[in-house]
Protein backbone atom coordinates (compact mmCIF):
# COMPACT_ATOMS: atom_id res chain seq x y z
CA UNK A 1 5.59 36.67 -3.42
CA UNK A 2 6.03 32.88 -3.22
CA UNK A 3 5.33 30.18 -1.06
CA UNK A 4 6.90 26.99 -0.69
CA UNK A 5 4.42 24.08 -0.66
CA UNK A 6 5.37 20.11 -0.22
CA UNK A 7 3.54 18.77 -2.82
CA UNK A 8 2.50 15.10 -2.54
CA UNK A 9 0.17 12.59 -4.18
CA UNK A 10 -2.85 11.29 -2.76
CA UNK A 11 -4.65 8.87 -4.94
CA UNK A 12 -5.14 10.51 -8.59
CA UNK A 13 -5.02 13.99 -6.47
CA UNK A 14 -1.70 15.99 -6.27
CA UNK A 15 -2.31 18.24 -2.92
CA UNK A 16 0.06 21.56 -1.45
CA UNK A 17 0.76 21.21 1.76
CA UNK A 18 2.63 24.35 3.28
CA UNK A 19 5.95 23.62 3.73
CA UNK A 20 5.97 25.67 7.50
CA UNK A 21 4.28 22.92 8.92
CA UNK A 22 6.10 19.87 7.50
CA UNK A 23 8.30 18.47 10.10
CA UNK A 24 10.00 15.73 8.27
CA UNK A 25 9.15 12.73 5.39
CA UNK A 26 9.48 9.17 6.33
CA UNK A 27 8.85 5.94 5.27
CA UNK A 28 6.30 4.11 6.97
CA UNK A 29 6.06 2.94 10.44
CA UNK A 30 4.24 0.42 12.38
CA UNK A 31 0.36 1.57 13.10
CA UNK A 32 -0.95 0.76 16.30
CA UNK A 33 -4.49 0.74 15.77
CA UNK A 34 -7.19 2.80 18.34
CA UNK A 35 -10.77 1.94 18.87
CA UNK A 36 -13.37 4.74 18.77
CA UNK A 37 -11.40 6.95 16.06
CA UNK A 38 -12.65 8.27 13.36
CA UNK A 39 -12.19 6.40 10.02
CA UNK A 40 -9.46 8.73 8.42
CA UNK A 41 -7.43 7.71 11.82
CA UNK A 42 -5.36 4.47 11.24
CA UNK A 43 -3.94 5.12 14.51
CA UNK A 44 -0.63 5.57 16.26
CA UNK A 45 2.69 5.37 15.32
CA UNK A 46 5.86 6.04 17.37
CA UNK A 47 8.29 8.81 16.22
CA UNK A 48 11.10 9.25 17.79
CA UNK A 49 10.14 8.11 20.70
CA UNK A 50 6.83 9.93 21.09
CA UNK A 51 3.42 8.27 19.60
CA UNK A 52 1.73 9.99 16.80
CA UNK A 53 -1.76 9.87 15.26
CA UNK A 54 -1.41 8.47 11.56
CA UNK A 55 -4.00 10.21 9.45
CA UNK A 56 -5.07 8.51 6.09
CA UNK A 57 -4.85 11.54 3.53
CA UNK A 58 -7.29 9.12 1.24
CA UNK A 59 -10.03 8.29 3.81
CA UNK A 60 -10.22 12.01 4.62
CA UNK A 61 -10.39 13.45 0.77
CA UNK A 62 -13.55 11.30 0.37
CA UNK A 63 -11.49 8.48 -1.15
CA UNK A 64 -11.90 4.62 -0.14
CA UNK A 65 -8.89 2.80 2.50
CA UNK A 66 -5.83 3.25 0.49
CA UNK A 67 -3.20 0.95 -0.15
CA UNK A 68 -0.29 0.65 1.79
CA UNK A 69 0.85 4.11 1.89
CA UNK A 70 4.12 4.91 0.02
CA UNK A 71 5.33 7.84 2.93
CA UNK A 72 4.89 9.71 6.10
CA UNK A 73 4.62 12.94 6.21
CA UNK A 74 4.73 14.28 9.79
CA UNK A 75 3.22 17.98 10.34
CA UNK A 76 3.70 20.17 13.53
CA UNK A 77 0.84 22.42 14.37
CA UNK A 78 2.15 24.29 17.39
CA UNK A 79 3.89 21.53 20.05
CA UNK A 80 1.28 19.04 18.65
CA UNK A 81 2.12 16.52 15.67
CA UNK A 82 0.45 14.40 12.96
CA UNK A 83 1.44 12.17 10.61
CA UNK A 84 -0.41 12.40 7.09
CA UNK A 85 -0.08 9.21 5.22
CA UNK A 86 0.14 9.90 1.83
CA UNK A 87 0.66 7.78 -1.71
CA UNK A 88 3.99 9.69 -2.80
CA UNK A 89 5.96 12.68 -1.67
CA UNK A 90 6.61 15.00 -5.39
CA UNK A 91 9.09 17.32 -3.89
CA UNK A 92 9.39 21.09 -2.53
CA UNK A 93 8.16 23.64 -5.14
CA UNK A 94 8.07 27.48 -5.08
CA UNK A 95 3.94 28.90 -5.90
CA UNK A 96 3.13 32.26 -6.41
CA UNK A 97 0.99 32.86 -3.58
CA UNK A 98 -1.72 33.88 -6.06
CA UNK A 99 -2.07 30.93 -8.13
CA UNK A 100 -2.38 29.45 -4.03
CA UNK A 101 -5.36 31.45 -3.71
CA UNK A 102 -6.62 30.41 -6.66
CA UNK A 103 -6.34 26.76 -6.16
CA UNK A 104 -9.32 24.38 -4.39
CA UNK A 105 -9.10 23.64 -0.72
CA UNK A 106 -7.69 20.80 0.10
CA UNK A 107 -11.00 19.97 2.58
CA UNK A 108 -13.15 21.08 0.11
CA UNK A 109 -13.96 17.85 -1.10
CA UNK A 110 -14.64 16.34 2.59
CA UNK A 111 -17.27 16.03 3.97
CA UNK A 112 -19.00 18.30 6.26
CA UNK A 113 -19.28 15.24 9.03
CA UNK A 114 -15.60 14.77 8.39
CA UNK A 115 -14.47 18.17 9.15
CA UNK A 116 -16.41 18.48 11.97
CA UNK A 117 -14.83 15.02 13.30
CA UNK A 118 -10.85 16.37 12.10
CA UNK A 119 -12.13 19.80 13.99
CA UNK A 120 -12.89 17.84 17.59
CA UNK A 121 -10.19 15.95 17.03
CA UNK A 122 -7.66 18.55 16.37
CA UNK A 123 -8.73 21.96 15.65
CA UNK A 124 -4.72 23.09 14.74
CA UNK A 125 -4.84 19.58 11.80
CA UNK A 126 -7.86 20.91 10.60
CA UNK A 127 -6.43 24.04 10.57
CA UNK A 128 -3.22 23.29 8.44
CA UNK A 129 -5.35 21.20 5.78
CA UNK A 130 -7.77 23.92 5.77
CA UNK A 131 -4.79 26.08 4.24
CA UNK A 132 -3.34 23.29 1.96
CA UNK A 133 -4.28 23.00 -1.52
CA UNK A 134 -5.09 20.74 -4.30
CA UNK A 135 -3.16 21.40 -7.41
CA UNK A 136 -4.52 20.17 -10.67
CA UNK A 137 -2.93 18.36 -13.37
CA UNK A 138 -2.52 21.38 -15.33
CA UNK A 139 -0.79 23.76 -12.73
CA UNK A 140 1.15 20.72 -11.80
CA UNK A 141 2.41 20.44 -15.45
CA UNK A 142 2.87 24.37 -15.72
CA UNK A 143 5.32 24.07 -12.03
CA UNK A 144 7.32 21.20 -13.55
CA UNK A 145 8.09 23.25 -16.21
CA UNK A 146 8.82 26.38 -14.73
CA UNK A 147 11.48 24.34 -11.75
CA UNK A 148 12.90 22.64 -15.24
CA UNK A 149 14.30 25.64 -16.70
């Protein structure tokens, strides 16, 4: 059985994010900035019409600020949404649910202050990155091939 994962890049990290909770890729938007967030918050942006907490995909892996990022991906967890900012979106791919299984957490590299903070926050974002995945170079090689042929 397969899932389908959005696959994006954040810093030297390709991560799977499942594809049920993606709402829709954009490029970026203004960022309103908020005082008393945590530091993997860059703030607010305003999606169609509604403001939206912009969530550095960097700062929260354990990585430094990032660059300007190169997309927005806005998530739905129930009738909330986020917006990940993220380095570049890879595309849709098809992943055997067992080689999901197999693959690292996407928080697993965060911090356990972090993912307390994301969990206060919102415990339904937590939730979604919980069941994300980072893919290494080497799966990520073996998926290009296989969608290739």
């Amino acid at each position: 059985m397969n899932a389908a994962c959005l696959l994006v890049r954040v810093d030297s990290r390709t991560c799977a994010l499942p594809i049920d909770f993606v709402y829709e890729i954009m490029r970026p938007l203004p960022i309103e900035s908020l005082a008393g967030m945590p530091a993997f918050v860059l703030g607010l942006s305003v999606v169609r019409g509604a403001p939206v907490p912009v969530v550095d995909a960097s700062r929260m892996l354990g990585g430094g600020v990032s660059a300007r990022p190169g997309r927005f991906v806005s998530v739905r967890i129930g009738a909330r949404g986020a917006i990940l900012a993220v380095d570049e979106v890879l595309g849709v791919r098809d992943v055997a649910r067992s080689s999901l299984d197999a693959l690292p957490p996407l928080m697993g590299e965060a911090s356990a202050d972090l993912v307390d903070a994301m969990g206060t926050l919102d415990a339904g974002l937590l939730l979604l990155l919980k069941s994300s995945r980072m893919v290494p170079a080497s799966v990520w090689t073996t998926l290009e091939r296989e969608n290739a042929s």
